[in-house]
N, C-alpha and C. Protein backbone atom coordinates (compact mmCIF):
# COMPACT_ATOMS: atom_id res chain seq x y z
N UNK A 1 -9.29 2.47 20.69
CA UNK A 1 -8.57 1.51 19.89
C UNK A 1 -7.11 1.95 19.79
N UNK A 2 -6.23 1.13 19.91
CA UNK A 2 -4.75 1.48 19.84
C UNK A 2 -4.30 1.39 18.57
N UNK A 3 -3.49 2.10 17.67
CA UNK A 3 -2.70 2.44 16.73
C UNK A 3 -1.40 1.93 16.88
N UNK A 4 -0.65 1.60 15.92
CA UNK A 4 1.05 1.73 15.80
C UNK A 4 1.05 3.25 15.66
N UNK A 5 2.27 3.37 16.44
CA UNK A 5 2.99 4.48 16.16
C UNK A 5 3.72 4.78 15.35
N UNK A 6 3.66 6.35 14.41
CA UNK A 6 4.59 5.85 13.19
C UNK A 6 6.25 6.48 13.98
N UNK A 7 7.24 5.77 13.38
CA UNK A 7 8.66 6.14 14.32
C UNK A 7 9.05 7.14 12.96
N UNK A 8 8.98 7.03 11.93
CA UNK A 8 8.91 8.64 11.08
C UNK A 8 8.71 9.59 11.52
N UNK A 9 7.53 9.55 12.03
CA UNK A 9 6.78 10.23 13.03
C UNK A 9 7.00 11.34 13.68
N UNK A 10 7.58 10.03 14.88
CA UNK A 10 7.99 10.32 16.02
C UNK A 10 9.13 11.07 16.34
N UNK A 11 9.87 10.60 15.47
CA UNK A 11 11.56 11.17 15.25
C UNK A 11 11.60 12.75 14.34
N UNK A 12 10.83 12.64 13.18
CA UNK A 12 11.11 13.89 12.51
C UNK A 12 9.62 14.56 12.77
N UNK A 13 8.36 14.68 13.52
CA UNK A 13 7.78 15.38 13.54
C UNK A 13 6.50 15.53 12.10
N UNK A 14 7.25 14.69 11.03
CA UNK A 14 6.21 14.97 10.29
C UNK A 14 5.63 13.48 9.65
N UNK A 15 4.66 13.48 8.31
CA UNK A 15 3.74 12.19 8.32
C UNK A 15 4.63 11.63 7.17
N UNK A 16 4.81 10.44 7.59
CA UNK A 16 5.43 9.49 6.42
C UNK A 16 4.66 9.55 5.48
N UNK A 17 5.02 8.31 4.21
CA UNK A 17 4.17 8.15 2.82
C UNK A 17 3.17 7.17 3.42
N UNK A 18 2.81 6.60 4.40
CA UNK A 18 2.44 5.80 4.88
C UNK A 18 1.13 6.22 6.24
N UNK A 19 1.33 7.45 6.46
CA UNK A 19 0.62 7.68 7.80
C UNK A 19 -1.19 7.69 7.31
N UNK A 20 -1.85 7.59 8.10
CA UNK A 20 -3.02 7.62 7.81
C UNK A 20 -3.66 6.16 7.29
N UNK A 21 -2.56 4.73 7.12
CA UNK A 21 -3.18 3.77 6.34
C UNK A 21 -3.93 2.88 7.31
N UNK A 22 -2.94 3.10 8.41
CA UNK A 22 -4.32 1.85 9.90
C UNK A 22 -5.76 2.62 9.48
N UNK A 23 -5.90 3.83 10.05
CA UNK A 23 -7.33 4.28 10.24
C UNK A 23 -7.84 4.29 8.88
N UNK A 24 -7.38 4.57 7.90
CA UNK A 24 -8.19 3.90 6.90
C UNK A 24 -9.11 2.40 6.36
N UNK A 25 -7.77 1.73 7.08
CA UNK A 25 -8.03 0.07 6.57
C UNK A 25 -9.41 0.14 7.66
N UNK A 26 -9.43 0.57 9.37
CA UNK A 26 -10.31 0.18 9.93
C UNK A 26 -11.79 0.68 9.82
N UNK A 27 -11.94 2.36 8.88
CA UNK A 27 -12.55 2.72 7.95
C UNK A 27 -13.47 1.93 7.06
N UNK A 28 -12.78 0.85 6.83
CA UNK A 28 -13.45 0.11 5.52
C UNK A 28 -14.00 -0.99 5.90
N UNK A 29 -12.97 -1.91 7.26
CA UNK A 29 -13.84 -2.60 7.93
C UNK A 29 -15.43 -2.54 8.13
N UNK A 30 -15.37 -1.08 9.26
CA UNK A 30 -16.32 -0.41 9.45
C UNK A 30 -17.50 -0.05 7.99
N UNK A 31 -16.92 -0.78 6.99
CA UNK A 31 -17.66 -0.27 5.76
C UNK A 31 -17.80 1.39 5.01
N UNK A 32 -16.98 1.76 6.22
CA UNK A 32 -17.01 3.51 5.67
C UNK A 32 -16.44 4.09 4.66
N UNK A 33 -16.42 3.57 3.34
CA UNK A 33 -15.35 3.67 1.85
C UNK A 33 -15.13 5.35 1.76
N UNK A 34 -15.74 6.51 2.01
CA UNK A 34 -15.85 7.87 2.38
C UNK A 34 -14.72 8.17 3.19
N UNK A 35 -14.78 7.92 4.36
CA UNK A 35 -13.85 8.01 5.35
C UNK A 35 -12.95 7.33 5.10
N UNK A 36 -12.70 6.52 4.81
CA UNK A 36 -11.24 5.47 4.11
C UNK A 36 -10.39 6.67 3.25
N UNK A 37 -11.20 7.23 2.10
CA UNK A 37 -10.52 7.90 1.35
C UNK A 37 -10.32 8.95 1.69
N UNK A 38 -10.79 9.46 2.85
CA UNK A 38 -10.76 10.77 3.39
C UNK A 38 -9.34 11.01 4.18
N UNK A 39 -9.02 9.71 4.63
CA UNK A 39 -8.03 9.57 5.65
C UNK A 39 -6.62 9.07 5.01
N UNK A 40 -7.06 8.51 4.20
CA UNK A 40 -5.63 7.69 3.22
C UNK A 40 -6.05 7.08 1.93
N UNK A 41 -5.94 7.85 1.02
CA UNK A 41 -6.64 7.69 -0.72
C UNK A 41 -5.67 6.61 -0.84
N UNK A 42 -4.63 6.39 -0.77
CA UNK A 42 -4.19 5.13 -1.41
C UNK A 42 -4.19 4.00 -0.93
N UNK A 43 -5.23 3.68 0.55
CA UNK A 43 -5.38 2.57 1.07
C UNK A 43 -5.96 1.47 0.30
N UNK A 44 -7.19 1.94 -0.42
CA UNK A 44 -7.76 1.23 -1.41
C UNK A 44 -6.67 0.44 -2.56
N UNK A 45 -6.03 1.31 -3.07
CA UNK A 45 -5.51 0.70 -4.21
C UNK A 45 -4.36 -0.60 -3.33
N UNK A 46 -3.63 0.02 -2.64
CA UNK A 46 -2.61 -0.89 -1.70
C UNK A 46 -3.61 -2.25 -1.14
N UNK A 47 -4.50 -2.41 -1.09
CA UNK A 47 -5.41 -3.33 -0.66
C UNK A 47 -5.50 -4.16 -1.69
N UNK A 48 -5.96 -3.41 -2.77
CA UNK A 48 -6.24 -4.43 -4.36
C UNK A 48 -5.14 -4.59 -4.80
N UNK A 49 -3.98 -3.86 -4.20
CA UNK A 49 -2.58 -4.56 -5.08
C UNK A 49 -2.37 -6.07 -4.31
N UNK A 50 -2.40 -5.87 -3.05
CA UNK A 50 -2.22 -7.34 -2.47
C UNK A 50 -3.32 -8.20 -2.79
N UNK A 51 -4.43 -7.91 -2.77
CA UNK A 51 -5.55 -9.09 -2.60
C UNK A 51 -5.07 -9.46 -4.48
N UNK A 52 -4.88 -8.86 -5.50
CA UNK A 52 -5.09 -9.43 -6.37
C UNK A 52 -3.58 -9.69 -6.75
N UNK A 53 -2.68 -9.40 -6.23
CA UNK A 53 -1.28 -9.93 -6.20
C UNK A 53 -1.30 -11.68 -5.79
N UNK A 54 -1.92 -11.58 -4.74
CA UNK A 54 -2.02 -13.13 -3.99
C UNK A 54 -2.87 -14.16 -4.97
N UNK A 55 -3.96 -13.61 -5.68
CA UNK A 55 -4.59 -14.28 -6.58
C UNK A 55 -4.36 -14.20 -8.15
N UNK A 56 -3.37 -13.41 -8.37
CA UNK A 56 -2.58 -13.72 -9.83
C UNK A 56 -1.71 -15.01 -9.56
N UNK A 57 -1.03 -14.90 -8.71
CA UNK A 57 -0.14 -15.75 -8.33
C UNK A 57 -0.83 -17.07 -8.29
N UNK A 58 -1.66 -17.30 -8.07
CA UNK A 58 -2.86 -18.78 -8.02
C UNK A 58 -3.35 -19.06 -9.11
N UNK A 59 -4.21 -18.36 -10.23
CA UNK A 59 -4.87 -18.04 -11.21
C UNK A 59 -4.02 -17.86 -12.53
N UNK A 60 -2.96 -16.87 -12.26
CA UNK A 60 -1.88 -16.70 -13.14
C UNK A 60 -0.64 -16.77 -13.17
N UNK A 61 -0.37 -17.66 -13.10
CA UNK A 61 1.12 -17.96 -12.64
C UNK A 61 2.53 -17.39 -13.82
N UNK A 62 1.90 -17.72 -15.26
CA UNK A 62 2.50 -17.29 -15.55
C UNK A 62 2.77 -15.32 -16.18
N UNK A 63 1.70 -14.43 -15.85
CA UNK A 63 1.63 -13.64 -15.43
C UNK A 63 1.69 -12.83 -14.34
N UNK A 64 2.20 -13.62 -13.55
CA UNK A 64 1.57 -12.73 -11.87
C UNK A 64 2.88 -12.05 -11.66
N UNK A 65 3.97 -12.12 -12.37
CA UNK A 65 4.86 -11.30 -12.02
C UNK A 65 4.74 -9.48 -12.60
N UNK A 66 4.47 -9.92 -13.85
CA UNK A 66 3.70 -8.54 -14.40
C UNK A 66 3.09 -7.70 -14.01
N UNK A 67 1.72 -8.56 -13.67
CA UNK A 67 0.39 -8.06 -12.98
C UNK A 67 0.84 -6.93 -11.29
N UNK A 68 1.58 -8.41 -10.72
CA UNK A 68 2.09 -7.62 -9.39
C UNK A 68 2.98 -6.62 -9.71
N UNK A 69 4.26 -6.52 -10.80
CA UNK A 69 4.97 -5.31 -10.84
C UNK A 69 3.81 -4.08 -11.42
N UNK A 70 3.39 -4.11 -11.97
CA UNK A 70 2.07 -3.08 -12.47
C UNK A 70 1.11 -2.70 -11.53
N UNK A 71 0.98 -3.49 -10.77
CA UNK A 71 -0.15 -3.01 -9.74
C UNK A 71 1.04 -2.02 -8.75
N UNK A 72 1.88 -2.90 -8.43
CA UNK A 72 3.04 -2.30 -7.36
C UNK A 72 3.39 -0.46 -7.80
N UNK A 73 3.53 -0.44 -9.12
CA UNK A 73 3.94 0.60 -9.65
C UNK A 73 3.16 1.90 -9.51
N UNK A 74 1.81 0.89 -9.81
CA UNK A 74 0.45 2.41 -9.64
C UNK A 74 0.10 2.27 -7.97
N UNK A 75 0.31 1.63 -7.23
CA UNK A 75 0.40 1.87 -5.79
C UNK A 75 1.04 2.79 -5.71
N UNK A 76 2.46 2.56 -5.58
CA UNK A 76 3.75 3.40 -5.25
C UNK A 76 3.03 5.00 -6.11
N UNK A 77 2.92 5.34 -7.26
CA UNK A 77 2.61 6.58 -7.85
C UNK A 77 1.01 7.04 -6.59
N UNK A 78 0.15 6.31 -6.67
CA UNK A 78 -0.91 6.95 -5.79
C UNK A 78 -0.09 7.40 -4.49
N UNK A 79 0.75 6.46 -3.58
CA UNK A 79 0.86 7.19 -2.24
C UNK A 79 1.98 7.91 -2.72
N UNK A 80 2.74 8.30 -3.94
CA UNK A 80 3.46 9.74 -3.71
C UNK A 80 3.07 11.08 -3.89
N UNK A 81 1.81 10.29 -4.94
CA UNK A 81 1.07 11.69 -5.33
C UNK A 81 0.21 12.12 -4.10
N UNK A 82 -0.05 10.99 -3.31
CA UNK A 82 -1.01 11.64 -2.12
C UNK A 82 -0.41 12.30 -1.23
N UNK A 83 1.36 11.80 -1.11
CA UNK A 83 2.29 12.38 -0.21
C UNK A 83 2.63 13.60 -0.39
N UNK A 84 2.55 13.77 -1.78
CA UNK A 84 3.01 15.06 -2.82
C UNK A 84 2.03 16.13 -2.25
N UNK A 85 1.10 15.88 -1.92
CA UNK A 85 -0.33 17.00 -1.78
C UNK A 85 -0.38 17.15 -0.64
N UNK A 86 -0.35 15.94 0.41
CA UNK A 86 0.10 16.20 1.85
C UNK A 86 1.21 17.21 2.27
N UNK A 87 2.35 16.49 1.86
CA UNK A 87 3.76 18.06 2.19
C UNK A 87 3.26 19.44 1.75
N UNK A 88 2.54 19.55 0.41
CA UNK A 88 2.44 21.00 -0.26
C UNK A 88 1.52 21.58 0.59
N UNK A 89 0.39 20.91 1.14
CA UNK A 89 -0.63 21.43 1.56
C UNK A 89 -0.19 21.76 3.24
N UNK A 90 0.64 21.06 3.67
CA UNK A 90 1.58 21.27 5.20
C UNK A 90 2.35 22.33 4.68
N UNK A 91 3.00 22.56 3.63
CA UNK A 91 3.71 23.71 3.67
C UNK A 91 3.05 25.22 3.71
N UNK A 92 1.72 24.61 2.51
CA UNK A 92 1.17 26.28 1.85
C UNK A 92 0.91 26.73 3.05
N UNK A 93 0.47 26.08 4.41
CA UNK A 93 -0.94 26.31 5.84
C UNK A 93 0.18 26.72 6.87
N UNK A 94 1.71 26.63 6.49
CA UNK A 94 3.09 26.79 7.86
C UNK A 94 2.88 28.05 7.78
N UNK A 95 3.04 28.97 8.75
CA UNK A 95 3.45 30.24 8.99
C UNK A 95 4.74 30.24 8.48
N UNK A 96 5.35 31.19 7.77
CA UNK A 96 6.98 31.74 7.30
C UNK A 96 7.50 32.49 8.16
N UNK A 97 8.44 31.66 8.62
CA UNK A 97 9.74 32.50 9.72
C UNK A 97 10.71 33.55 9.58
């Protein structure tokens, strides 16, 4: 199966806030909720921010701006904190030069 390439990546060598979210999403397809989170913990939430972003907006119109800035907010905090643990845990495992 082919992937995007991340150009973060590619250019600086290391994983964006973002890497790991294809093989997750296809994870879940696959029904594998284990492996989803294994590969990218904040795929889940980024999933329910849109699916229920799109349906505030239908349902709640006059809330859905809220709802979506609030969901948006605890997205954004999950993939930094996951990013946060990613870099530390790339750093603690680097050999020191």
């Amino acid at each position: 199966m082919y992937l995007l390439p991340c150009p973060f990546k590619y250019f600086t060598g290391y994983d964006c806030p973002g890497c790991g979210f294809q093989r997750a999403v296809l994870a879940l397809i696959k029904g594998d909720f284990h492996e989803s989170f294994h590969l990218y913990p904040p795929a889940i939430p980024i999933l329910l921010t849109v699916i229920i972003s799109l349906g505030a907006n239908r349902w709640f119109p006059s809330k859905s701006k809220v709802i979506r800035n609030t969901l948006f907010a605890v997205s954004c905090c999950f993939m930094l904190i996951n990013y946060g643990f990613k870099i530390f845990l790339l750093q603690s495992h680097m050999p020191h030069l």
